[in-house]
N, C-alpha and C. Protein backbone atom coordinates (compact mmCIF):
# COMPACT_ATOMS: atom_id res chain seq x y z
N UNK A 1 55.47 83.16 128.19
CA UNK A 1 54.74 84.31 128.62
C UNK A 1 53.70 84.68 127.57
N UNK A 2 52.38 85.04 127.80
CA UNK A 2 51.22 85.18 127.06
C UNK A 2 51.43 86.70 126.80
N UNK A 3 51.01 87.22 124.92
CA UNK A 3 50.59 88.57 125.76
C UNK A 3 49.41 89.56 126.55
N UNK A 4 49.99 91.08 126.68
CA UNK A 4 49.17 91.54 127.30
C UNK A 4 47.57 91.60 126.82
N UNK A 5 47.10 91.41 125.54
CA UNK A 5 46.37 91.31 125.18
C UNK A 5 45.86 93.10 125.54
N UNK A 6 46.30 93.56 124.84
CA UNK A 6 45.87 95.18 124.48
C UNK A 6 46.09 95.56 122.71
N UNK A 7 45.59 94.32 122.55
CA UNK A 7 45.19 94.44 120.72
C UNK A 7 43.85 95.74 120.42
N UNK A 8 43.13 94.87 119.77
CA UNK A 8 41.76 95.94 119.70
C UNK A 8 40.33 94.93 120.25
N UNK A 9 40.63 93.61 119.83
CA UNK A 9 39.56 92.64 119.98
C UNK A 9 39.66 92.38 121.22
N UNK A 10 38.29 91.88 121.55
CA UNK A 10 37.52 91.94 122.78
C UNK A 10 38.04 90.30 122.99
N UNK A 11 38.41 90.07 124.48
CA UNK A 11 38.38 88.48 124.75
C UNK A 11 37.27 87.72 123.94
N UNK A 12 38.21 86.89 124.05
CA UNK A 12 37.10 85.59 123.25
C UNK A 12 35.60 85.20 124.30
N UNK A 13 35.97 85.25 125.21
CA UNK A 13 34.78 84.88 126.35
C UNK A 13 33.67 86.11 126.61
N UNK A 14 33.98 86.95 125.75
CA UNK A 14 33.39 88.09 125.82
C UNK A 14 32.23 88.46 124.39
N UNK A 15 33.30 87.56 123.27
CA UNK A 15 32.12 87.75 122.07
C UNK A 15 30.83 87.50 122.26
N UNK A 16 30.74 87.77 120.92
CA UNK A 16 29.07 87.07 120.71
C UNK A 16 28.72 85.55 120.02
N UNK A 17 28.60 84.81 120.47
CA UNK A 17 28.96 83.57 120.29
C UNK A 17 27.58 83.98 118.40
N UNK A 18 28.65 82.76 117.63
CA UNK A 18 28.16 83.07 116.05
C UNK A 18 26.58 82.60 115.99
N UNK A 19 26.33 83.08 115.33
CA UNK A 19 24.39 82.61 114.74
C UNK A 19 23.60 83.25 115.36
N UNK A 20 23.90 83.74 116.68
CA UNK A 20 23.06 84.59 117.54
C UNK A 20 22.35 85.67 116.85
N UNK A 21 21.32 85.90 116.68
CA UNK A 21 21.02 87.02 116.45
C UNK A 21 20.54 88.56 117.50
N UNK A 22 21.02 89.86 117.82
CA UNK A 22 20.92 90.35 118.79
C UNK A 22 19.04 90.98 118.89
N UNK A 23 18.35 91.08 120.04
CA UNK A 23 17.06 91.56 119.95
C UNK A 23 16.73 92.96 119.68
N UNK A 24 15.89 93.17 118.65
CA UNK A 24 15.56 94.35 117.65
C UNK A 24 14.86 95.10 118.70
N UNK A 25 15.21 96.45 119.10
CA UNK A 25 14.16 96.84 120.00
C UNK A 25 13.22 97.97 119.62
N UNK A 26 11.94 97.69 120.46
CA UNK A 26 11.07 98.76 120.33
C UNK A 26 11.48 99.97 120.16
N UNK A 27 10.99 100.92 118.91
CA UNK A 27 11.72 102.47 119.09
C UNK A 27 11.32 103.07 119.95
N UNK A 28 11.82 104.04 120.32
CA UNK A 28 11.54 104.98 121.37
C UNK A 28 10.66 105.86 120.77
N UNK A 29 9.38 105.86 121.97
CA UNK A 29 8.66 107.06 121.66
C UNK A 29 9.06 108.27 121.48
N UNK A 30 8.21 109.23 120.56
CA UNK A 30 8.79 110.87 120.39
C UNK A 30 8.57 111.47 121.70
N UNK A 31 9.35 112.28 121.69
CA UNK A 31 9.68 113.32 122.67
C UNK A 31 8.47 114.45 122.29
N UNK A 32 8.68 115.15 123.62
CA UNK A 32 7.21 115.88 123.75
C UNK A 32 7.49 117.38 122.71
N UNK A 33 9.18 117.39 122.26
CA UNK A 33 9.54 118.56 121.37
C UNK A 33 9.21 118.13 119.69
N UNK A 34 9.36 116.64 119.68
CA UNK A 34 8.92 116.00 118.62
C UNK A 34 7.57 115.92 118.06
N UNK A 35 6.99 115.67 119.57
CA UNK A 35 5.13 115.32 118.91
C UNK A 35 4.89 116.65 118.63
N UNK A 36 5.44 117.92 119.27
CA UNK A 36 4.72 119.45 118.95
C UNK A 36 5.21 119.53 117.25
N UNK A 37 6.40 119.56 116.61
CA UNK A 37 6.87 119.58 115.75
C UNK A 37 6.20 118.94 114.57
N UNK A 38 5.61 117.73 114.83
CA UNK A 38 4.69 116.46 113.79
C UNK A 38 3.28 117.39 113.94
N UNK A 39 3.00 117.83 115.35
CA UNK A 39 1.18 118.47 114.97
C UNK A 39 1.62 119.97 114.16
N UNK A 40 2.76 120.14 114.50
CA UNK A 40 2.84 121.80 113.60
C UNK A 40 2.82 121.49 112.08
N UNK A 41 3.43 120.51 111.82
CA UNK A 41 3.78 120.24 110.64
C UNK A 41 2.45 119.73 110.12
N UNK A 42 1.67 118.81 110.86
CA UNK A 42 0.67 118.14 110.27
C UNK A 42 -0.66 119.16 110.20
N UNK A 43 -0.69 120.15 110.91
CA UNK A 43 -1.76 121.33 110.95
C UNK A 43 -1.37 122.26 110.04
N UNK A 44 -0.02 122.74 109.42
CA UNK A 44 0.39 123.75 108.71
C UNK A 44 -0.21 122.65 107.05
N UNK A 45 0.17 121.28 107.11
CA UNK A 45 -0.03 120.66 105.59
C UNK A 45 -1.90 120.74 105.48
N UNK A 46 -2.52 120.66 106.52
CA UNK A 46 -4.29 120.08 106.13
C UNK A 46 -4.54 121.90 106.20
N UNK A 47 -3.92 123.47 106.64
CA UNK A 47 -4.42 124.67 106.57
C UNK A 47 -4.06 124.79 104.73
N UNK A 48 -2.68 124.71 104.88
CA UNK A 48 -1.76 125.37 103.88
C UNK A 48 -1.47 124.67 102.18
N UNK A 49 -1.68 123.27 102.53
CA UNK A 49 -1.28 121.99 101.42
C UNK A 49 0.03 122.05 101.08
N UNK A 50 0.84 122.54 101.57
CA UNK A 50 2.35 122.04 101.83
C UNK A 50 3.19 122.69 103.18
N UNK A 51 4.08 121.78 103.53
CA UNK A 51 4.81 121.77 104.84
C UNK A 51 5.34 123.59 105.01
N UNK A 52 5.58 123.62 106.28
CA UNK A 52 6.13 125.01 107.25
C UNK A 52 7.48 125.18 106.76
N UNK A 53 8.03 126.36 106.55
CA UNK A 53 9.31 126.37 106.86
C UNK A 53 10.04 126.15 108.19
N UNK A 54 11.48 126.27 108.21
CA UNK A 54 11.78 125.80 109.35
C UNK A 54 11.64 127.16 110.48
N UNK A 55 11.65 128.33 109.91
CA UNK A 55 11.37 129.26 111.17
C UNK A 55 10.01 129.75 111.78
N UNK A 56 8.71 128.88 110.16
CA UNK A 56 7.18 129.13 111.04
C UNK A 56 7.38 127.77 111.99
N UNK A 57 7.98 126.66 111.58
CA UNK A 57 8.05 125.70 112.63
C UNK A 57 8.65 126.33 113.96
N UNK A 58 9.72 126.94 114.38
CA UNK A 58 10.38 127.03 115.10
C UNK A 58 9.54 128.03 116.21
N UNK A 59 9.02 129.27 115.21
CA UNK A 59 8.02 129.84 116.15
C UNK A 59 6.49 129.40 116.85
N UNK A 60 6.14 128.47 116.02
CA UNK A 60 4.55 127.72 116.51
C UNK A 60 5.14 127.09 117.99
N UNK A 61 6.82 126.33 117.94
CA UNK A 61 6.91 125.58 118.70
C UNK A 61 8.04 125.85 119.81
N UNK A 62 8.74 127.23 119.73
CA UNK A 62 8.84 128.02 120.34
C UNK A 62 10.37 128.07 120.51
N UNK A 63 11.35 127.21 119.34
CA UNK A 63 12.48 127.15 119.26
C UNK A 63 13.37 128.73 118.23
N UNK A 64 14.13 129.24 118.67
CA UNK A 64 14.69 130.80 118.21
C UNK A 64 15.33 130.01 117.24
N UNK A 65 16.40 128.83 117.45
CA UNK A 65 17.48 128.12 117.03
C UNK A 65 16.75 127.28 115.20
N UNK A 66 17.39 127.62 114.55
CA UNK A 66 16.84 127.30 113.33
C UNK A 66 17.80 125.20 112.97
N UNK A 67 18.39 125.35 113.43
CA UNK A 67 19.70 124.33 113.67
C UNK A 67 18.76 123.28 114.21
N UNK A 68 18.18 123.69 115.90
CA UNK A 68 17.72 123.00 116.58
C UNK A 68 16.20 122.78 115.69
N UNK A 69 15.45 123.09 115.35
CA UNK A 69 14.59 122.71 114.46
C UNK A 69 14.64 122.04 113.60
N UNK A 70 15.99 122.23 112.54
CA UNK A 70 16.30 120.99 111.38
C UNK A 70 16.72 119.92 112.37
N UNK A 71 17.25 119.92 113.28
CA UNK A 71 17.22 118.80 113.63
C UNK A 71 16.31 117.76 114.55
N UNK A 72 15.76 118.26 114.75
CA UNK A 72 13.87 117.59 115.17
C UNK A 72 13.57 117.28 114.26
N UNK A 73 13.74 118.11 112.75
CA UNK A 73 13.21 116.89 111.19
C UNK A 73 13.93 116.13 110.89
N UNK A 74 14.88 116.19 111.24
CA UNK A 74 16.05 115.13 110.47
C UNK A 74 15.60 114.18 111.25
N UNK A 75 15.54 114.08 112.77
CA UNK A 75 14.82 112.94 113.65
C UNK A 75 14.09 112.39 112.98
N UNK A 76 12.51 113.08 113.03
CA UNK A 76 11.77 112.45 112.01
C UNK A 76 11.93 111.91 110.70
N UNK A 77 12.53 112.38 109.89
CA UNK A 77 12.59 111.94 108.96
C UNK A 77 13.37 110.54 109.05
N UNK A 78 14.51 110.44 109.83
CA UNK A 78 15.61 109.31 109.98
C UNK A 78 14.39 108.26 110.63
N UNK A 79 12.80 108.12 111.22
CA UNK A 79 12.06 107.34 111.85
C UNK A 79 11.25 107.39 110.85
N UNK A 80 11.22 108.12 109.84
CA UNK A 80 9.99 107.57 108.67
C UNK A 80 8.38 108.44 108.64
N UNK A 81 8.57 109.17 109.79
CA UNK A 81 7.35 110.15 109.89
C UNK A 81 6.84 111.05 108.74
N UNK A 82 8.24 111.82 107.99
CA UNK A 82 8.19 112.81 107.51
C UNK A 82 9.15 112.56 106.11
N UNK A 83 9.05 113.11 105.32
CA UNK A 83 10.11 113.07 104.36
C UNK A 83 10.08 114.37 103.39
N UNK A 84 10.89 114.81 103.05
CA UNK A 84 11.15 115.83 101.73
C UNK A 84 11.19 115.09 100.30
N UNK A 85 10.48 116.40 99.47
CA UNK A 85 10.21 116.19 98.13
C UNK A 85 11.29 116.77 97.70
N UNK A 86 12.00 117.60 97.94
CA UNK A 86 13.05 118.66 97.84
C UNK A 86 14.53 118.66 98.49
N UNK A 87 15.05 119.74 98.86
CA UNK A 87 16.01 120.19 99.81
C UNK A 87 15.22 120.90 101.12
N UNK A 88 14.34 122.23 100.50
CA UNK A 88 13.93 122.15 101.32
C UNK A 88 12.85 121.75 102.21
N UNK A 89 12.54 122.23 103.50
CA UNK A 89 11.90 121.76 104.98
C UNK A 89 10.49 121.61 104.43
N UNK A 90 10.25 123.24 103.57
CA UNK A 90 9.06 123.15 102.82
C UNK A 90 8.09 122.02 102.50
N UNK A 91 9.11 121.53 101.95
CA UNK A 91 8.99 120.80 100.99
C UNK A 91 8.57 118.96 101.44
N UNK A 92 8.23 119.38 103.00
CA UNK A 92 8.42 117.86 103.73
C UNK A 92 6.69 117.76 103.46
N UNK A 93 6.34 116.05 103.74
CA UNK A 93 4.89 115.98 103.61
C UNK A 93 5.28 114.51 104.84
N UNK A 94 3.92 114.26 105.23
CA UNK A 94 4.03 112.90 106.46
C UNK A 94 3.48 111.55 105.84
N UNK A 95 4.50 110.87 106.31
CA UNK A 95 4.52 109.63 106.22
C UNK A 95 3.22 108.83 106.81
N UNK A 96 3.12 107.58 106.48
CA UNK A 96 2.13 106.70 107.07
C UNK A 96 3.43 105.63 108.00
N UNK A 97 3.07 105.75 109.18
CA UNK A 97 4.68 105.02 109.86
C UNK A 97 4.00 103.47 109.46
N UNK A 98 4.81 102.74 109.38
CA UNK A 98 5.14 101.42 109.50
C UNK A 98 4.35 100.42 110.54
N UNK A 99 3.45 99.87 110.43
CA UNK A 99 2.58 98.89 111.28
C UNK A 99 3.71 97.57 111.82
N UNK A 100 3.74 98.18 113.16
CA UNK A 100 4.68 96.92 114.20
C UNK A 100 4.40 95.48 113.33
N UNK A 101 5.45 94.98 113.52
CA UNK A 101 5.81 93.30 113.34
C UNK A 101 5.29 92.61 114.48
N UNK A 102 4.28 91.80 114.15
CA UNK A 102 3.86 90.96 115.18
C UNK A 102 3.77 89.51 114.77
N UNK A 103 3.62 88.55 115.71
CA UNK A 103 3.67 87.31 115.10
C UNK A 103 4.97 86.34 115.08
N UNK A 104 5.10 85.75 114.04
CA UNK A 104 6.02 84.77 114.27
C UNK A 104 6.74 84.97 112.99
N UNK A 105 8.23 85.05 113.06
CA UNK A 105 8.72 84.97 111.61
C UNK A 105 9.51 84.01 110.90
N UNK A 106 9.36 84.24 109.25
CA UNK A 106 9.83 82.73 108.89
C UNK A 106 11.24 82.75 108.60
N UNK A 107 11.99 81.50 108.57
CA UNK A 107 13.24 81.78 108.83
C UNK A 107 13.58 81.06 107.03
């Protein structure tokens, strides 16, 4: 008698057969709460010469929630848009994003 096979691992016919490598995908475009958040931020740095706090952000872009605002930067920041000099939000300035991989690569 075989067993039930209620281990943790996935059938064998089910892996990922070895060497494979899985396909890297395109990121997802920002969200339309995101792009407002990048022009607030990017209009408050070229008026002001350093970044918004998080509650002039929240009011330009019409969020009460101070939570929900850090976390629209943390987005950004986790995609490379934005980054802090600091702790704080202030303290963020914008990135130059990353020019797509095109072409052929060497192995």
């Amino acid at each position: 008698m075989e067993p039930c096979g209620t281990g943790g691992a996935a059938p064998a016919d089910r892996r990922r057969p070895l060497g494979r490598r899985r396909v890297k995908r395109e990121p997802r475009p920002l969200s339309a709460r995101q792009e407002a958040v990048m022009a607030v931020v990017r209009f408050w740095i070229i008026e002001h010469g350093h970044g918004p706090t998080v509650r002039e952000i929240g009011t330009r872009v019409g969020l009460s929630s101070t939570s929900s605002v850090a976390y629209q930067l943390a987005q950004l920041e986790k995609r490379g848009l934005i980054s802090r000099t600091g702790r704080e939000w202030s303290s963020c300035r914008l990135e130059a994003p990353a020019p797509p991989r095109r072409g052929l690569r060497s192995r």
